[in-house]
Protein backbone atom coordinates (compact mmCIF):
# COMPACT_ATOMS: atom_id res chain seq x y z
CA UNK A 1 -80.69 -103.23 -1.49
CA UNK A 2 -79.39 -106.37 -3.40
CA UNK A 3 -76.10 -106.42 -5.35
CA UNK A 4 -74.81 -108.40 -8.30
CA UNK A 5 -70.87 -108.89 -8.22
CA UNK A 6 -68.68 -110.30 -11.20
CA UNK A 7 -65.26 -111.46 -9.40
CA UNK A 8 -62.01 -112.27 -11.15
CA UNK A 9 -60.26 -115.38 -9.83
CA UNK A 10 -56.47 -116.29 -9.26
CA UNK A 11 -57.24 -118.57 -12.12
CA UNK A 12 -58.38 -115.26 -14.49
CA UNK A 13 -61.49 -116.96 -14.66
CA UNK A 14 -65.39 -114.90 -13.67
CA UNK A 15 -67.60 -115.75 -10.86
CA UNK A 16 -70.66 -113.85 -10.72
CA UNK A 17 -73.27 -113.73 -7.53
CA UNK A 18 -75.53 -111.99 -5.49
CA UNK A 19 -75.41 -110.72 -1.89
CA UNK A 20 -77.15 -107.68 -0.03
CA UNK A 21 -73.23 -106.99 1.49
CA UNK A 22 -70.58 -107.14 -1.34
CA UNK A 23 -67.39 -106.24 1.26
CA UNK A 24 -68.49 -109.32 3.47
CA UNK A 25 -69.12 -111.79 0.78
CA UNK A 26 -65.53 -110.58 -0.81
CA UNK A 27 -63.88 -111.39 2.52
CA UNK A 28 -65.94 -114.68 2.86
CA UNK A 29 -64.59 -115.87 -0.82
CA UNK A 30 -61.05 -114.29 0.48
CA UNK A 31 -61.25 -116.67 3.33
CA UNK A 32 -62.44 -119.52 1.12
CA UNK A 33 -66.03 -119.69 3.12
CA UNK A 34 -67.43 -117.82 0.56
CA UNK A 35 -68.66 -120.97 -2.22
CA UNK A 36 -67.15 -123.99 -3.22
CA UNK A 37 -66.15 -122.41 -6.93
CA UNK A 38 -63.92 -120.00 -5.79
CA UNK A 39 -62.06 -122.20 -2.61
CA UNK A 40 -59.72 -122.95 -4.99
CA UNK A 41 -59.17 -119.86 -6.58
CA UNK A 42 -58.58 -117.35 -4.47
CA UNK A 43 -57.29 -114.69 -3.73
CA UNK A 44 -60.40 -112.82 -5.81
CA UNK A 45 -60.72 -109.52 -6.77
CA UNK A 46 -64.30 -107.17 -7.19
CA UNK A 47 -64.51 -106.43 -11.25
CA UNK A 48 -67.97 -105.11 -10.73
CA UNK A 49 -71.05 -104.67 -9.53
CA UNK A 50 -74.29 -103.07 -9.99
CA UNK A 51 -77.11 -102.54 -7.39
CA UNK A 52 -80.84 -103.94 -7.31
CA UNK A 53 -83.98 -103.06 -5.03
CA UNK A 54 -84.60 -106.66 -4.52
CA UNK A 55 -83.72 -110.18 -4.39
CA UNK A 56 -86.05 -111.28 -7.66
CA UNK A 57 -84.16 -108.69 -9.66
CA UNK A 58 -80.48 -109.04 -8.72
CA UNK A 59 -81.09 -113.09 -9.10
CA UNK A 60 -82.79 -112.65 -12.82
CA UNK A 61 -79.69 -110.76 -13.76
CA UNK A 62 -77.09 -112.92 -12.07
CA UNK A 63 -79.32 -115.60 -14.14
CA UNK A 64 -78.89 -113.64 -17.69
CA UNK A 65 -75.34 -112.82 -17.57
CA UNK A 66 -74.38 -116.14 -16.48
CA UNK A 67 -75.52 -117.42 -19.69
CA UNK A 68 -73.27 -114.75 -21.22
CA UNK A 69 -69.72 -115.86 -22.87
CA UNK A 70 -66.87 -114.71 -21.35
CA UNK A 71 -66.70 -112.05 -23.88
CA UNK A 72 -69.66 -110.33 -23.10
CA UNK A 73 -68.75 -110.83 -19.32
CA UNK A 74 -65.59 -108.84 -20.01
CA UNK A 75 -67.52 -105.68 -22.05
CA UNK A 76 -69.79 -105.42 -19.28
CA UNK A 77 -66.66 -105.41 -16.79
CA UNK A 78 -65.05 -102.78 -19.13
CA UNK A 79 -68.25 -100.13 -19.51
């Protein structure tokens, strides 16, 4: 099972990804291992997430709501 994650940064601002183990990616962006965009920005927090039977799938919606504005992010985050 794949998982796409939206995280909220120190700085307020989104970061969304994809990992098949959301608690150990969370702890790797905690750590500032995690990616380059949120090194700076930590501590992070989970906002949410939503689960995918593969890779192709979770990466084709990490693509879509990337494009997204902020506001849309935020809906999604909200239900």
């Amino acid at each position: 099972m794949w998982y796409l994650y939206i995280i909220r940064c120190a700085d307020n601002s989104l970061y969304t990804g994809i990992t098949k183990d959301v608690s150990r990616r969370m702890a790797e962006h905690n750590l500032k291992t995690g990616c380059n965009y949120t090194r700076a920005r930590t501590p992070v927090e989970l906002v949410y997430q939503e689960s995918h039977p593969t890779r192709s799938s979770a990466l084709k919606r990490e693509i879509r709501i990337k494009q997204w504005p902020r506001a849309k992010k935020l809906d999604l985050i909200d239900g």
